[in-house]
C-alpha atoms as a PDB file:
ATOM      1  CA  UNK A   1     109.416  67.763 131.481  1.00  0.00           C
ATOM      2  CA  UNK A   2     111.701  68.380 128.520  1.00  0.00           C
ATOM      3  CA  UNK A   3     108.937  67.653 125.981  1.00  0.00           C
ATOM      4  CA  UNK A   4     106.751  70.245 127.861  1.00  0.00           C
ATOM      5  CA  UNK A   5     109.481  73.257 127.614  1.00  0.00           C
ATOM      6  CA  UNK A   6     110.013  72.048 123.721  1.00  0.00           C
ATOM      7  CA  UNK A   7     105.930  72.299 122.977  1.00  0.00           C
ATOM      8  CA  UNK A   8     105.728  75.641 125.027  1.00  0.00           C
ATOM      9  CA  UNK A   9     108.700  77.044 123.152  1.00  0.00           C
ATOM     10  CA  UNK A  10     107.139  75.900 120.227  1.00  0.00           C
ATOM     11  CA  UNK A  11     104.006  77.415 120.778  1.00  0.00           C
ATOM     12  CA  UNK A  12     105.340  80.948 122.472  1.00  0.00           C
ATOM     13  CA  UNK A  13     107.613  81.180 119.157  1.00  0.00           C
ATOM     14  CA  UNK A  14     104.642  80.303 116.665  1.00  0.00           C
ATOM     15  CA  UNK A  15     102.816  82.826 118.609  1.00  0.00           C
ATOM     16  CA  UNK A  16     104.822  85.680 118.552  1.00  0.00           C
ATOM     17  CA  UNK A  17     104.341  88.742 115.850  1.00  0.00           C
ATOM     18  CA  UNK A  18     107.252  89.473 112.785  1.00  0.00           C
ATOM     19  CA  UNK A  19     108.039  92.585 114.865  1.00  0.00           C
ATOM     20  CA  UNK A  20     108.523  90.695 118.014  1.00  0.00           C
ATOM     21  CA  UNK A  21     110.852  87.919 115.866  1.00  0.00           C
ATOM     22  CA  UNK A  22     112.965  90.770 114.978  1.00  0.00           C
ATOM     23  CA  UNK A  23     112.267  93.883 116.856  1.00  0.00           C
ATOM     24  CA  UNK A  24     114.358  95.788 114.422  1.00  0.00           C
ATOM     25  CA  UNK A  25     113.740  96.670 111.084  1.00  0.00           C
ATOM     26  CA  UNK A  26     116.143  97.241 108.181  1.00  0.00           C
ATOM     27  CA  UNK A  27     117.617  96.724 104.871  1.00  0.00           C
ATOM     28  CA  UNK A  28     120.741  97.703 102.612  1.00  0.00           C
ATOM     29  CA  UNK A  29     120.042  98.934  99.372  1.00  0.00           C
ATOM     30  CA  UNK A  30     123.963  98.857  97.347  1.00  0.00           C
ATOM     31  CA  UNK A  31     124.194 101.351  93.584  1.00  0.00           C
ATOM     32  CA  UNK A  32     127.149 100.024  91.737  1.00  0.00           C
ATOM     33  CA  UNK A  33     128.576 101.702  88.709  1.00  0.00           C
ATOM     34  CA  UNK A  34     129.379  99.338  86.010  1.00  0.00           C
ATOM     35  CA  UNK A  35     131.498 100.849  84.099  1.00  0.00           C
ATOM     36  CA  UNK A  36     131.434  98.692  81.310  1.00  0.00           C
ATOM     37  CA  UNK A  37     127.255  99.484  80.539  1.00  0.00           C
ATOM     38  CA  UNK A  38     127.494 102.597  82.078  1.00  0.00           C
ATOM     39  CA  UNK A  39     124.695 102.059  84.308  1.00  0.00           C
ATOM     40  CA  UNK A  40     124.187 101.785  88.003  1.00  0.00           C
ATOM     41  CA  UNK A  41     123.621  97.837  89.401  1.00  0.00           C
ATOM     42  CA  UNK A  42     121.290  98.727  91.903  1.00  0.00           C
ATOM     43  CA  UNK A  43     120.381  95.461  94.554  1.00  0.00           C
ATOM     44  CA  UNK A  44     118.178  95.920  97.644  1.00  0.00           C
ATOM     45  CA  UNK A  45     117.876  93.080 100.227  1.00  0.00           C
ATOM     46  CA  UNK A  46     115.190  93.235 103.071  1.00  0.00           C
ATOM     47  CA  UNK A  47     113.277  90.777 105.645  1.00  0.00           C
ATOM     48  CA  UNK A  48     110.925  89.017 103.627  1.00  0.00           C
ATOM     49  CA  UNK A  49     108.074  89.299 105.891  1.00  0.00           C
ATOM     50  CA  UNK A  50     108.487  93.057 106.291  1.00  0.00           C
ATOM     51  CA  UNK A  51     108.476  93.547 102.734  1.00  0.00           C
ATOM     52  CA  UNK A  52     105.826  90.942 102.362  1.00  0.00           C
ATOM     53  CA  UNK A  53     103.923  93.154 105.365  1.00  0.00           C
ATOM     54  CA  UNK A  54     104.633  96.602 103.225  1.00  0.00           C
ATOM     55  CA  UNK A  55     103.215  95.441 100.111  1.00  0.00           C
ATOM     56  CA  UNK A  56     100.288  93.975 101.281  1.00  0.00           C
ATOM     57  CA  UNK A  57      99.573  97.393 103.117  1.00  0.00           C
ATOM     58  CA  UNK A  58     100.451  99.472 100.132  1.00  0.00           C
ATOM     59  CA  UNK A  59      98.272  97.703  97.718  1.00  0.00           C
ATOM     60  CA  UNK A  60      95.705  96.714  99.637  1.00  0.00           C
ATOM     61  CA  UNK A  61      95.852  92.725  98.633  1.00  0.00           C
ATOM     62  CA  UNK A  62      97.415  89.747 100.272  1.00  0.00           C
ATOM     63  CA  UNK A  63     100.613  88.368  98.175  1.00  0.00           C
ATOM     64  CA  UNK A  64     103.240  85.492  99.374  1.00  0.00           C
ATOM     65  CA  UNK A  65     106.899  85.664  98.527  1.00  0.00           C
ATOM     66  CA  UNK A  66     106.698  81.918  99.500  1.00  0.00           C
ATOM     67  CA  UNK A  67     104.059  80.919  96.487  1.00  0.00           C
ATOM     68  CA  UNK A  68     105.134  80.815  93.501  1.00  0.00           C
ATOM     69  CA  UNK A  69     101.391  81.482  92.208  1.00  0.00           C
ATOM     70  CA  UNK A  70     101.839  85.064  93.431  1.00  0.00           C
ATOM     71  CA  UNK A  71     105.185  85.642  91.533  1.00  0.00           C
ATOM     72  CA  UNK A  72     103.513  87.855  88.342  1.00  0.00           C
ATOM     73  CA  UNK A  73     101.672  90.320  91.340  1.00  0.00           C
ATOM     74  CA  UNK A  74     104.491  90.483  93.346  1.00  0.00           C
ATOM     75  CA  UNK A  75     106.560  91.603  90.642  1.00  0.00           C
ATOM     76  CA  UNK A  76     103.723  94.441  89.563  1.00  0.00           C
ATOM     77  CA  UNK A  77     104.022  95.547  92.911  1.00  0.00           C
ATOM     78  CA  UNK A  78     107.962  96.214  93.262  1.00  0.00           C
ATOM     79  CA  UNK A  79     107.928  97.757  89.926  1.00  0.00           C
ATOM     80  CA  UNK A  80     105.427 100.804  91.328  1.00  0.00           C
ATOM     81  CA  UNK A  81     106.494 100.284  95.046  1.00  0.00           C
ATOM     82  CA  UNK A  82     110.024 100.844  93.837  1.00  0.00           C
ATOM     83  CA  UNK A  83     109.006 103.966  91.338  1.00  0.00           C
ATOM     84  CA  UNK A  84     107.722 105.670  94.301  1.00  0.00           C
ATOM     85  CA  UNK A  85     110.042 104.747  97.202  1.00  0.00           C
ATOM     86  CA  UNK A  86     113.670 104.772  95.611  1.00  0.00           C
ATOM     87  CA  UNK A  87     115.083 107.417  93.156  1.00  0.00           C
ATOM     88  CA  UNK A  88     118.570 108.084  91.568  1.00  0.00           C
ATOM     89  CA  UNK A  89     119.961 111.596  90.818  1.00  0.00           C
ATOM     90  CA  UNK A  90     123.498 111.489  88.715  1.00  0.00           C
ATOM     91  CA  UNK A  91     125.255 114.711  88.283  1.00  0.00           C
ATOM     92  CA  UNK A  92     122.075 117.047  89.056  1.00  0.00           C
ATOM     93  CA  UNK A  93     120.043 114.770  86.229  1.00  0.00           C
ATOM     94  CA  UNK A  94     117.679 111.906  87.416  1.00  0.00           C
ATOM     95  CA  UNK A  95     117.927 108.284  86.121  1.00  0.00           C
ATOM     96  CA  UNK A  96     115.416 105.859  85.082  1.00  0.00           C
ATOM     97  CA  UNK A  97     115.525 103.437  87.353  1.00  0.00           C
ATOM     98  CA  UNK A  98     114.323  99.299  85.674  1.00  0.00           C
ATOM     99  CA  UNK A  99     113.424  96.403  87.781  1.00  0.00           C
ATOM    100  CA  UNK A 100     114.684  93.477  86.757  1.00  0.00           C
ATOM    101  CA  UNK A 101     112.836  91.061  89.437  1.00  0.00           C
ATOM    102  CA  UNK A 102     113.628  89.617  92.651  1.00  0.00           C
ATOM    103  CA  UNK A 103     114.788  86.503  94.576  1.00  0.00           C
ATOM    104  CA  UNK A 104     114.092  85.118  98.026  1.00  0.00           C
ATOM    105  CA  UNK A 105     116.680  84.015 100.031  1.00  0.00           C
ATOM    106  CA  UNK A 106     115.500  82.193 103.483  1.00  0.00           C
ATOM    107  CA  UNK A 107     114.146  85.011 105.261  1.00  0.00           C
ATOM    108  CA  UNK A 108     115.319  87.780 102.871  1.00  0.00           C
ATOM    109  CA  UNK A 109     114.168  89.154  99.474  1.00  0.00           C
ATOM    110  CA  UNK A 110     116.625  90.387  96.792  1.00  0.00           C
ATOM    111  CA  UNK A 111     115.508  93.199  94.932  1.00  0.00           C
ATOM    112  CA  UNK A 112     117.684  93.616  91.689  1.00  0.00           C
ATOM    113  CA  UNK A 113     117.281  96.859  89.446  1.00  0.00           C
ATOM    114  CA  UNK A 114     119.353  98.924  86.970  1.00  0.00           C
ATOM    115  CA  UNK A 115     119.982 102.844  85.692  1.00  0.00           C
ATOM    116  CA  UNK A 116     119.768 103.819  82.482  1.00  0.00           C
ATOM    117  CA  UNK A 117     123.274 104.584  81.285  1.00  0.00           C
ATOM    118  CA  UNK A 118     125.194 107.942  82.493  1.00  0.00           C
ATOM    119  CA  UNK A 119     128.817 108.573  82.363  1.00  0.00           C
ATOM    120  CA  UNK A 120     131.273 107.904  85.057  1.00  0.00           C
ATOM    121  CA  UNK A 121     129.471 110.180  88.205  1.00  0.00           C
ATOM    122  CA  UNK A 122     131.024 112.983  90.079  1.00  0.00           C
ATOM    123  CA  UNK A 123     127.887 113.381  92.731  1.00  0.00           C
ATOM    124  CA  UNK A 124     125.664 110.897  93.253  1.00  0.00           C
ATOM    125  CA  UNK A 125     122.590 111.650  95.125  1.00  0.00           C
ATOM    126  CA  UNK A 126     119.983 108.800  95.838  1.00  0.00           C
ATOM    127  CA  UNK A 127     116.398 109.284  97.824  1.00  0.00           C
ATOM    128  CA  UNK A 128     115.779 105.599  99.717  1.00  0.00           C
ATOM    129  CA  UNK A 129     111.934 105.450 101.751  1.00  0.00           C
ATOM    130  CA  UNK A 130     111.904 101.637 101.103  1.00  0.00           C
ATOM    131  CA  UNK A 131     109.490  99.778 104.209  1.00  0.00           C
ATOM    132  CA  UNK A 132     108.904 104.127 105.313  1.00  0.00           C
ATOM    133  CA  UNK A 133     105.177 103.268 104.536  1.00  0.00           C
ATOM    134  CA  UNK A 134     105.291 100.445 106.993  1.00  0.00           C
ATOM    135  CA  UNK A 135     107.906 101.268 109.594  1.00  0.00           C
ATOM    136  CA  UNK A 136     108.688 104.024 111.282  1.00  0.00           C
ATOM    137  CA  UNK A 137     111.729 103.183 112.855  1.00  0.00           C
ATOM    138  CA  UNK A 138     112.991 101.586 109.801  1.00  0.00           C
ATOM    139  CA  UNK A 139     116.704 101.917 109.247  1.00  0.00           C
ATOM    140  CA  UNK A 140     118.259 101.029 105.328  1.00  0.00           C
ATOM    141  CA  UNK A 141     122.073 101.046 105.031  1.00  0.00           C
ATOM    142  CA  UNK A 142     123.142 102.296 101.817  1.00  0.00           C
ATOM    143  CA  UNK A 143     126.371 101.691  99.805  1.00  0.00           C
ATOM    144  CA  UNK A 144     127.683 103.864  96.756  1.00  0.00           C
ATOM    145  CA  UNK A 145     129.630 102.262  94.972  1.00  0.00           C
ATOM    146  CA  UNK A 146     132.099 104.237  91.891  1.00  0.00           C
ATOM    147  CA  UNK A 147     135.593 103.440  90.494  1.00  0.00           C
ATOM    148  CA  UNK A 148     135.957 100.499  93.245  1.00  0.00           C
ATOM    149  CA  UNK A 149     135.585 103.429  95.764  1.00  0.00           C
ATOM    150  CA  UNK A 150     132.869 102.874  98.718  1.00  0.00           C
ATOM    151  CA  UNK A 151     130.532 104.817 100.324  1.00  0.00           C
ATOM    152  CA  UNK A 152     127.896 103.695 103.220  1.00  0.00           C
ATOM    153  CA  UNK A 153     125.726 105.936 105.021  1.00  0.00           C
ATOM    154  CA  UNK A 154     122.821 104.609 107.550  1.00  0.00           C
ATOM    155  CA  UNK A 155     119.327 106.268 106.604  1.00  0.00           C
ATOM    156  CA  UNK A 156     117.481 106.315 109.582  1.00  0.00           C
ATOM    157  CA  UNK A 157     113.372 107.033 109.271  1.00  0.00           C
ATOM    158  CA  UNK A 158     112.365 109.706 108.501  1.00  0.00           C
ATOM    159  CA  UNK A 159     115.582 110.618 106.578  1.00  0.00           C
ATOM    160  CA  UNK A 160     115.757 108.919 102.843  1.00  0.00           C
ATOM    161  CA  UNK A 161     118.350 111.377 100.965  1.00  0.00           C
ATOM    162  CA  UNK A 162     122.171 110.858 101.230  1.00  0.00           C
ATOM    163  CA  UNK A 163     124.750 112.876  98.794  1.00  0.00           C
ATOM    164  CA  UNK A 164     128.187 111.601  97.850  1.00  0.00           C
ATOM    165  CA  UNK A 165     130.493 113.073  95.456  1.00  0.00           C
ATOM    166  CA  UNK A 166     133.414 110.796  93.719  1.00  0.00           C
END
């Protein structure tokens, strides 16, 4: 009998959708200013399958996180999907945003990017849509990070801006 629950357990889990695994979807996204290079470490971390699910639908084209022969594509994809879904205003003037690459990490993916270099910031103003294009009730916590001083706000879809001044 207990070898029949364990199979149909097995089977009901191996059955069941990403969104029914975790019926909620979101992700942090963190802008630290690094005083010393004067830019903005920027590191996003989301459910790999969602992101997984939001690239594939953005681009058209099946990629893995978990094969390594999809690495180069991946890659081209985050540097356009991030370009278009995550933006950095410092002081009233935008920043160029780089992507540096990205890590997984069980069932998450690191996303690590960086500013070009600004001064210390007064107002920092950042526009955050990451996963928008897949979920709609996609929620990204966001932390601001200046002179050791804090800021998180919860972005909830539809809303990607959030203003903080230091």
């Amino acid at each position: 009998m207990q070898k029949l629950l364990i199979v149909f357990i097995f089977f009901l889990v191996s059955s069941v959708q990403a969104k029914e695994i975790h019926p909620y979807h979101v992700g942090s996204v963190e802008f630290k200013y690094n005083p010393a290079s004067k830019t903005f470490e920027i590191s996003g971390k989301f459910f790999l399958d969602d992101l997984e699910n939001a690239l594939n639908e953005k681009y058209g084209k099946a990629v893995h996180f978990n094969d390594p022969k999809y690495k180069q594509e991946i890659n081209a994809f985050l540097v356009k999907y991030c370009e278009e879904y995550l933006k950095l205003k410092v002081d009233n003037n935008f920043l160029k945003i780089t992507y540096i690459g990205f890590e997984e990490d069980q069932e998450a993916v690191n996303i690590y990017l960086e500013s070009e270099k600004t001064n210390a910031p007064k107002k920092v103003e950042t526009a955050v849509s990451l996963l928008y294009n897949r979920f709609d009730d996609q929620m990204n916590i966001i932390h601001i990070i200046v002179g050791g001083n804090r800021k998180s706000h919860k972005l909830n879809y539809p809303d990607r801006y959030l203003y903080q001044n230091f």
